[in-house]
Protein backbone atom coordinates (compact mmCIF):
# COMPACT_ATOMS: atom_id res chain seq x y z
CA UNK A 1 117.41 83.60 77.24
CA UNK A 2 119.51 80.29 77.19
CA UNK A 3 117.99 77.53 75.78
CA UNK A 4 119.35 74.06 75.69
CA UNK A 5 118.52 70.19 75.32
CA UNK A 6 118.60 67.82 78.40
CA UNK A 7 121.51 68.16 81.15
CA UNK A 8 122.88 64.81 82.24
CA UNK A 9 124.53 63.83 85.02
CA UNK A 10 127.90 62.92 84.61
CA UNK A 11 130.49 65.01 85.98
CA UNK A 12 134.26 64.52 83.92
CA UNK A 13 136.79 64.18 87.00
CA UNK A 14 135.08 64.33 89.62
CA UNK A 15 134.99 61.56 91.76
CA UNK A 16 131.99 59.42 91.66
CA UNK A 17 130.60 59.73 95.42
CA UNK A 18 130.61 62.93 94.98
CA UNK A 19 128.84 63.07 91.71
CA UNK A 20 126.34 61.15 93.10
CA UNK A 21 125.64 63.40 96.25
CA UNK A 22 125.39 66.40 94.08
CA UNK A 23 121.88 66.93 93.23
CA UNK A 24 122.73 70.13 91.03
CA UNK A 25 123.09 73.35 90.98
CA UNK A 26 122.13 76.54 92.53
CA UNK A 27 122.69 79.72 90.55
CA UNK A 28 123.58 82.30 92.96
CA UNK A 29 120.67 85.27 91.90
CA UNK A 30 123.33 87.35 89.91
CA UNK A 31 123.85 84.27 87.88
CA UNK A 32 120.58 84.03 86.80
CA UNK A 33 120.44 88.08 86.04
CA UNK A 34 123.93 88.08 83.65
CA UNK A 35 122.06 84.52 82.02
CA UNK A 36 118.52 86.86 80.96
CA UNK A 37 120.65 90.27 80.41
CA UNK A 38 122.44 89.85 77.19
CA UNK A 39 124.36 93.34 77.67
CA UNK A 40 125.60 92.23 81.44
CA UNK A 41 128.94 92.72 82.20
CA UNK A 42 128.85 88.48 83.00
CA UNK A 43 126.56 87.44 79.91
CA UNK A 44 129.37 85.81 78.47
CA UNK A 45 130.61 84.27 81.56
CA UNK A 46 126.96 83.04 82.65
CA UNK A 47 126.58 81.89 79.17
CA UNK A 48 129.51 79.54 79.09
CA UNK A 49 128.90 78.15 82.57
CA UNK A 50 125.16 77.39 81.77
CA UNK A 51 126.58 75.73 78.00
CA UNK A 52 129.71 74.00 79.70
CA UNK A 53 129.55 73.48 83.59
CA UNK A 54 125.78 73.87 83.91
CA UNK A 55 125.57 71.19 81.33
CA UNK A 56 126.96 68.69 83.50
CA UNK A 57 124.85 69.34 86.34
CA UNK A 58 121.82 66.90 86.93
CA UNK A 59 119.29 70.30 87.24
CA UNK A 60 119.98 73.83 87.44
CA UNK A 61 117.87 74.93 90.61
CA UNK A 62 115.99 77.88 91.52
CA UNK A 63 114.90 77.99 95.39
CA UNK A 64 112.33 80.62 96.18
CA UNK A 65 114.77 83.34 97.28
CA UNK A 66 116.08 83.07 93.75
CA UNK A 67 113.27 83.07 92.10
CA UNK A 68 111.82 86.42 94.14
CA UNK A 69 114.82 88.29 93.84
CA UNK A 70 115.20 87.92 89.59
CA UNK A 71 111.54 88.79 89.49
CA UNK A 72 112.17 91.47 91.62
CA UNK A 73 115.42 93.01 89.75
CA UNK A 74 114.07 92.05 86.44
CA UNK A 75 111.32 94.68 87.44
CA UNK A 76 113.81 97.27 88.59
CA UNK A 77 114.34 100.35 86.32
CA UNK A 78 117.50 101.23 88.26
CA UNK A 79 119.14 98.41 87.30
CA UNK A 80 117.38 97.23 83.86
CA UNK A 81 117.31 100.59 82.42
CA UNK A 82 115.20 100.45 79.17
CA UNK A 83 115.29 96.83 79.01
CA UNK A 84 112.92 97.03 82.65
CA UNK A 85 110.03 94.27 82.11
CA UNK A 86 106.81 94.98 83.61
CA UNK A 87 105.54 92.16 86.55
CA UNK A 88 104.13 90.17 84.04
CA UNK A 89 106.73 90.04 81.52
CA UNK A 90 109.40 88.80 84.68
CA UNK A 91 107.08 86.20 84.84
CA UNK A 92 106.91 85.37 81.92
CA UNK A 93 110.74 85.07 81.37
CA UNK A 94 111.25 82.89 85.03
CA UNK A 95 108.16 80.56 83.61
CA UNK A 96 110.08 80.39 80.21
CA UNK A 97 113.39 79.25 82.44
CA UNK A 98 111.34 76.82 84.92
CA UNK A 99 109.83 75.53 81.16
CA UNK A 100 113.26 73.60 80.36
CA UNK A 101 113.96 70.27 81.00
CA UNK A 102 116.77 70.82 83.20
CA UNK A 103 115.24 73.96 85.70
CA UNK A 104 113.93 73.14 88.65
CA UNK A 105 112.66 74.63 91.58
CA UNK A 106 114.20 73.22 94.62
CA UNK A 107 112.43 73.28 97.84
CA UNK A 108 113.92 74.37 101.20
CA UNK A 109 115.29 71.17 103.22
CA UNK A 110 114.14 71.21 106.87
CA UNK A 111 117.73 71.42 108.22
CA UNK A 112 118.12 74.65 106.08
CA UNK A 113 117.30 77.07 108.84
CA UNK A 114 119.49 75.56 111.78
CA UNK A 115 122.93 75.71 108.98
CA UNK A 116 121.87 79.24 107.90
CA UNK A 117 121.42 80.66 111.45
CA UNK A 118 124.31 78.77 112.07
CA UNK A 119 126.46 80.97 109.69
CA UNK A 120 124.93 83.92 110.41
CA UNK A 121 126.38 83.28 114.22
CA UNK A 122 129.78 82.78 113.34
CA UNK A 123 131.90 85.53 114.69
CA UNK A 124 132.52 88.02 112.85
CA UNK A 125 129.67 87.18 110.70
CA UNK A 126 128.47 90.89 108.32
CA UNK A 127 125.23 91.68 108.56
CA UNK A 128 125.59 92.25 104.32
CA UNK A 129 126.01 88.78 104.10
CA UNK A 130 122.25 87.34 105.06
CA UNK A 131 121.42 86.50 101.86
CA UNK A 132 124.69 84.68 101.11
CA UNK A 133 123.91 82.84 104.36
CA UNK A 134 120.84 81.50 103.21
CA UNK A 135 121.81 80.37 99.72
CA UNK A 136 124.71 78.90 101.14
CA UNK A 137 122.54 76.77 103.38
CA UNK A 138 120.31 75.96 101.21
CA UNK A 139 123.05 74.82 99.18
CA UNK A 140 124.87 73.34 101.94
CA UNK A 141 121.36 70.85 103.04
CA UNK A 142 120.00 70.34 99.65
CA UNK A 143 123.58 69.02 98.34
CA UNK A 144 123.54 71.77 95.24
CA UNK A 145 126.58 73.20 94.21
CA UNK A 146 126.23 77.39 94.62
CA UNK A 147 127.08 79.12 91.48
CA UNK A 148 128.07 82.90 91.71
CA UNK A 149 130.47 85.65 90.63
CA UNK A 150 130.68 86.61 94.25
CA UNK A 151 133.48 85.81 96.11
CA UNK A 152 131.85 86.15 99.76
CA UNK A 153 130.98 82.19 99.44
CA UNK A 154 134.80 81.08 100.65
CA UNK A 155 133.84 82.10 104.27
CA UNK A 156 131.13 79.26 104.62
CA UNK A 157 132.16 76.17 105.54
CA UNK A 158 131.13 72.72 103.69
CA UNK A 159 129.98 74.62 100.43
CA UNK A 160 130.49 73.28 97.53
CA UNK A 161 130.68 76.16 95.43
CA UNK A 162 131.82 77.28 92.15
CA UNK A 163 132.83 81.28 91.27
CA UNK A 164 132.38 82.37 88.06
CA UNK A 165 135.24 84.43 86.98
């Protein structure tokens, strides 16, 4: 599990409005998953965002969606294998993340709903893609920048967004 000191919030080269309407960021769920799974095939990737490009961010954000679904697939013998943890122990390892300094758990902003329903009736819009609606939303209203390995994020408009690659 990463462990760090204090995140500030100075971004280098980016311009300063923008730093300061950046709250932080939101870690897209399988962000979160390759940060706790050291044998993920994106360990290393999560890794150097959260030392590097997380580490410029004023918090690293969990909404509740987030939060549900690594409990949820930390629990999941399908895709844990042996290293499955019990209800408990996923608890234990999201209250051991929301312990640092720089983890927070953001709250939903009242405009989220109208932006993600918003998406979600843009033509052409896949049903696959509700989650990624949401978090992009969220992201959108609560001025985070979405963090993921998935590439799906480029079809919403006024994301800020980073992909791992």
């Amino acid at each position: 599990m990463p462990t760090r000191s204090p995140i500030g919030s100075a971004r280098a080269g980016e311009p300063p409005a923008r730093a300061y309407l950046r709250a932080g960021d939101l870690p897209d769920l399988n962000v979160w998953i390759a940060l706790s799974v050291d044998n993920h095939v994106h360990h290393a990737r999560a890794l150097r965002y959260w030392r590097e490009e997380g580490a410029r961010a004023r918090a690293i954000h969990f909404c509740r969606h987030t939060m549900l679904g690594y409990l949820r697939l930390l629990s999941q013998p399908k895709l844990m294998g042996a290293a499955t943890c019990s209800p408990s122990q996923a608890a234990a390892r999201y209250a051991a993340l929301r312990a640092l300094p720089e983890v927070a758990l953001a709250t939903e902003p009242h405009e989220c709903e109208a932006a993600f329903l918003g998406y979600a009736r843009a033509p052409g819009f896949p049903a696959r893609l509700w989650s990624d609606a949401y978090l992009a939303a969220f992201a959108r209203c609560a001025h985070l920048r979405l963090v993921t390995f998935d590439a799906d994020f480029a079809r919403f408009e006024g994301l800020d967004w980073l992909r791992l690659e």
